[in-house]
N, C-alpha and C. Protein backbone atom coordinates (compact mmCIF):
# COMPACT_ATOMS: atom_id res chain seq x y z
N UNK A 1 -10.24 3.32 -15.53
CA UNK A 1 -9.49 4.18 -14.64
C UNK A 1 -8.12 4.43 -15.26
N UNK A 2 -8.02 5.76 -15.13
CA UNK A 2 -6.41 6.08 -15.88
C UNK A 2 -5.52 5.54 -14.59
N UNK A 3 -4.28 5.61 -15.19
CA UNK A 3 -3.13 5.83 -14.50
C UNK A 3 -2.96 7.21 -13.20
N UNK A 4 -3.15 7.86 -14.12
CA UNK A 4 -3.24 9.26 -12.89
C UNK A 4 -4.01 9.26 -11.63
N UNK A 5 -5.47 8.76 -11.86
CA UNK A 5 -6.12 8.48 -11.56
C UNK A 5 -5.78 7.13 -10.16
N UNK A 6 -5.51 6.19 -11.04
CA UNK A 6 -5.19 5.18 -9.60
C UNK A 6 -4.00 5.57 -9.00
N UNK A 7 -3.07 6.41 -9.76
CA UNK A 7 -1.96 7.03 -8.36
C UNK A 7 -2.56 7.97 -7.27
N UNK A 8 -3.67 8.42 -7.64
CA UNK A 8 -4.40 9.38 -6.60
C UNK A 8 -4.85 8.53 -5.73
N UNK A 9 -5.57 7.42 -6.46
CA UNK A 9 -6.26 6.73 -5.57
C UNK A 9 -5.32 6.03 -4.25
N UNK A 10 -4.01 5.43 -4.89
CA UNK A 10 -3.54 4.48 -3.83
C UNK A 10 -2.79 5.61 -3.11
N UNK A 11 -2.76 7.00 -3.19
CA UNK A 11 -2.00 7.84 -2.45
C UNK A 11 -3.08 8.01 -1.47
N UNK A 12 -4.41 8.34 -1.71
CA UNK A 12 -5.39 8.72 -0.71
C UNK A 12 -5.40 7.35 0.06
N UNK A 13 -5.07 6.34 -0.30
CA UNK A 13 -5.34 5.09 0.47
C UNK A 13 -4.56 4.96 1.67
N UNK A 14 -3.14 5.24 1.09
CA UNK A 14 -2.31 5.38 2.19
C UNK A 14 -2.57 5.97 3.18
N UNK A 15 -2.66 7.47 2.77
CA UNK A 15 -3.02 8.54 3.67
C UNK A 15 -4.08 8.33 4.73
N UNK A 16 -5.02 7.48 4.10
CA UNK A 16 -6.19 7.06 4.92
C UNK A 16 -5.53 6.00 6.36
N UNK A 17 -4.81 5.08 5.64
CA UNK A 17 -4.06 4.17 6.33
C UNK A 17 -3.45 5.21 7.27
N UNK A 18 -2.76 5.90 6.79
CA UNK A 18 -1.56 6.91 8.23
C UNK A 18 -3.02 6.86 9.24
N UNK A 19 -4.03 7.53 8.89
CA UNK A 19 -4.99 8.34 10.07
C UNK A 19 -5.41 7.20 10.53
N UNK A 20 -5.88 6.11 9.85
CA UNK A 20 -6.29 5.01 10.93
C UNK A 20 -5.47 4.54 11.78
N UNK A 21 -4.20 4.40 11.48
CA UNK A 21 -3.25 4.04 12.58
C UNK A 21 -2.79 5.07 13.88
N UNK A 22 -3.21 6.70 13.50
CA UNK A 22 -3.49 7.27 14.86
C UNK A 22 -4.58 6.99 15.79
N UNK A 23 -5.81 6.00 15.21
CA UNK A 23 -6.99 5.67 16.32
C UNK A 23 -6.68 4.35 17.15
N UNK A 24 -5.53 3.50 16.08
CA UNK A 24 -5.20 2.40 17.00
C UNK A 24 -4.66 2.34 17.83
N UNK A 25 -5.14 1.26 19.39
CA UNK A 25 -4.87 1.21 20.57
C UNK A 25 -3.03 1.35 20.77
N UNK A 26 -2.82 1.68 21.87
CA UNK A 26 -1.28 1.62 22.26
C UNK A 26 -0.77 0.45 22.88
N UNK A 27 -0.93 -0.57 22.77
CA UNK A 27 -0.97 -1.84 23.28
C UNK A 27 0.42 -2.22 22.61
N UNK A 28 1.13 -3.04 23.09
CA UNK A 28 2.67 -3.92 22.15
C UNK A 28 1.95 -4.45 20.99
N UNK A 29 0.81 -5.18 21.37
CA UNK A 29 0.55 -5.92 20.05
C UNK A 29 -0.40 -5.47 19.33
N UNK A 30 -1.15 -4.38 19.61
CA UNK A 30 -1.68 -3.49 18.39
C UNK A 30 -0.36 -2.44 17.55
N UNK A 31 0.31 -2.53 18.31
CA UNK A 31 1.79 -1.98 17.73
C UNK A 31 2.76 -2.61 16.33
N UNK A 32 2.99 -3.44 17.05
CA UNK A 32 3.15 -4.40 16.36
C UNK A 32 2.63 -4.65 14.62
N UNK A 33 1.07 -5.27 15.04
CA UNK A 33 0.04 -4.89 13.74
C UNK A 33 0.27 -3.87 13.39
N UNK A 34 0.03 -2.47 13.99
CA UNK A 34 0.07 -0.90 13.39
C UNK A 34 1.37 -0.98 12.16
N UNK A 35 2.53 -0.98 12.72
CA UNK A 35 3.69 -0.93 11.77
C UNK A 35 3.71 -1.70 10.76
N UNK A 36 3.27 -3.32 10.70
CA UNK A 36 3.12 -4.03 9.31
C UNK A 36 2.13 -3.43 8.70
N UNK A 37 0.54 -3.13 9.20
CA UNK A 37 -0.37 -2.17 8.31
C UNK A 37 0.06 -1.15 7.26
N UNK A 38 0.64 -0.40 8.47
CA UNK A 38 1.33 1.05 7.96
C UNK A 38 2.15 0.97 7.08
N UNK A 39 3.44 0.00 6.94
CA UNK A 39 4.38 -0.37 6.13
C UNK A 39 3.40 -0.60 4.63
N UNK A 40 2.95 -2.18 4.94
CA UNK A 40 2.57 -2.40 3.80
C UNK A 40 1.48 -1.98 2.84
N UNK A 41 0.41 -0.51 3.35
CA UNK A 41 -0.33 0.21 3.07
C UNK A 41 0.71 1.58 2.17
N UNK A 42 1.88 1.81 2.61
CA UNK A 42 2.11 3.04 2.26
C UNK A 42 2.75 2.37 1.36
N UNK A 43 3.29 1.74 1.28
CA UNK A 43 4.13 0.95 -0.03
C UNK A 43 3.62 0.77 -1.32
N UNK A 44 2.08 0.68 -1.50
CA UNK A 44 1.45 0.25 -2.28
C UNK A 44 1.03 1.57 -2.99
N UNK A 45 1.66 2.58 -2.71
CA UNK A 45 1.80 3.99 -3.68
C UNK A 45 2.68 4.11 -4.18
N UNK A 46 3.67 3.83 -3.24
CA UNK A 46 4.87 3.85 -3.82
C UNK A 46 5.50 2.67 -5.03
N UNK A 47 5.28 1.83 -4.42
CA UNK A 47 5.31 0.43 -5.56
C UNK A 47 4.50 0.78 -6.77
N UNK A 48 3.31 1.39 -6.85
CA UNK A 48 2.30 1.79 -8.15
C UNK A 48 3.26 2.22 -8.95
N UNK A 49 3.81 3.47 -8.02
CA UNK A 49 4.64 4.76 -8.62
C UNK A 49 5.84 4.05 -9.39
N UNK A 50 6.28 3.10 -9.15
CA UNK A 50 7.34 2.18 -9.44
C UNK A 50 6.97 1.43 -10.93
N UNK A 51 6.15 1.11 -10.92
CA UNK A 51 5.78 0.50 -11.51
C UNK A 51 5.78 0.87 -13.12
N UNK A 52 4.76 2.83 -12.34
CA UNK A 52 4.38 3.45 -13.91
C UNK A 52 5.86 3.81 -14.86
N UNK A 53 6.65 3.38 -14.11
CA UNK A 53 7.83 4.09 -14.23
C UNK A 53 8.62 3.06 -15.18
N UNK A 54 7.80 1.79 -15.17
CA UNK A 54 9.04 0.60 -15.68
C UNK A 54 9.45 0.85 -16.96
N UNK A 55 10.18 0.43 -17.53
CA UNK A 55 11.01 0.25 -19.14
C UNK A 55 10.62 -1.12 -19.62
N UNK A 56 9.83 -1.77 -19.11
CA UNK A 56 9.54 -2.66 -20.34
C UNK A 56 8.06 -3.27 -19.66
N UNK A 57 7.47 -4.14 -20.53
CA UNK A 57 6.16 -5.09 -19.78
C UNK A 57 6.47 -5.95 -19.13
N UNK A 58 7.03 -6.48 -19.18
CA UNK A 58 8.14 -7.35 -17.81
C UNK A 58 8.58 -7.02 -16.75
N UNK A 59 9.24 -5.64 -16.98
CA UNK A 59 9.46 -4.76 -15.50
C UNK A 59 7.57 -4.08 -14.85
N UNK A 60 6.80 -3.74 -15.86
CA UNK A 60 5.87 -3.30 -15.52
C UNK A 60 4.96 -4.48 -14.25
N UNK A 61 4.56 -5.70 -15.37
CA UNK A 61 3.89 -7.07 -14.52
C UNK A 61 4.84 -7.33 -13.10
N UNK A 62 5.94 -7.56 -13.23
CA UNK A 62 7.19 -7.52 -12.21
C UNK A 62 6.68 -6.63 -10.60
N UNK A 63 6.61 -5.31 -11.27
CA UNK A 63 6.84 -4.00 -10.41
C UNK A 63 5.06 -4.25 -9.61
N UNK A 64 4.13 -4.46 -10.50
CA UNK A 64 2.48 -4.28 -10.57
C UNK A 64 2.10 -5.61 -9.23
N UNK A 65 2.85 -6.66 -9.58
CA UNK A 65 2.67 -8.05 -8.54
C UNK A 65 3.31 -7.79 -7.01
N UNK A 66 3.79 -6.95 -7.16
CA UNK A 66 4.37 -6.15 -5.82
C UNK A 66 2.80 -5.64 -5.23
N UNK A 67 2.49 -4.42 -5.73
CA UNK A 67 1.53 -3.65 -5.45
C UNK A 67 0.55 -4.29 -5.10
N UNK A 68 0.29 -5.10 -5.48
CA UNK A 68 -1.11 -6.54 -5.49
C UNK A 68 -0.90 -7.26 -4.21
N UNK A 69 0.55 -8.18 -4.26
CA UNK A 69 0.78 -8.61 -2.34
C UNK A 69 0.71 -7.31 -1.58
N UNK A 70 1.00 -6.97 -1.58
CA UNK A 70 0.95 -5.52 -0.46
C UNK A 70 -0.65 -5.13 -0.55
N UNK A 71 -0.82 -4.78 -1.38
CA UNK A 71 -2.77 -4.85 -1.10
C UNK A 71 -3.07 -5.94 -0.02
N UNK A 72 -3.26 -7.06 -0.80
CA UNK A 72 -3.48 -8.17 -0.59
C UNK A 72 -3.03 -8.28 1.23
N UNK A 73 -1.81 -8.28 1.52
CA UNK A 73 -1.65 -7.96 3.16
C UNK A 73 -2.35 -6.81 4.27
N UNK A 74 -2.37 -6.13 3.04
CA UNK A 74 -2.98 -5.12 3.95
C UNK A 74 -4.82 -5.41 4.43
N UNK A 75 -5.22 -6.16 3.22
CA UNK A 75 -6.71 -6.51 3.36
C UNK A 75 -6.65 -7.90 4.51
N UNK A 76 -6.18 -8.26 4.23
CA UNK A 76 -5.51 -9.56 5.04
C UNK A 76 -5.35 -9.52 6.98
N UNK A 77 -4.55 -8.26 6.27
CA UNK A 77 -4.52 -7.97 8.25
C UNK A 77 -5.30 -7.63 8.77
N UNK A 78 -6.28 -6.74 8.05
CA UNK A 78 -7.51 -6.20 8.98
C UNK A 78 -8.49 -7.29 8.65
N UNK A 79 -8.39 -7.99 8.06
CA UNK A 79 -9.66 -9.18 8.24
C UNK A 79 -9.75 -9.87 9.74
């Protein structure tokens, strides 16, 4: 998978993330959940984007271990 390629991907991911969080309940504490989802789903494009961007392999691994916890939470919460 290129680069280009997984920025599409974690952009459609997000995006997917926005629309699922319009089906979730209106409850305080589906609320609650909704905003950490949402947060840490949309981040993980943006953090990519961060990433491709670094100046060295240090900033790259650095920027990339971001993107990975934020996955990682996001799979996490909906488990």
């Amino acid at each position: 998978m290129t680069s280009l390629e997984l920025r599409d991907r974690t952009k459609r991911f997000a995006l997917s993330i926005v629309g699922l969080s319009r089906l979730l309940p209106r409850s305080m504490e589906a609320q609650v959940m909704n905003r950490q989802l949402f947060r840490s789903a949309t981040s993980v494009a943006s953090n990519y984007r961060a990433a491709t961007r670094a100046r060295s392999k240090a900033e790259f691994f650095a920027k990339i271990s971001i993107v990975v916890e934020e996955i990682d939470e996001v799979f996490s919460g909906l488990s």
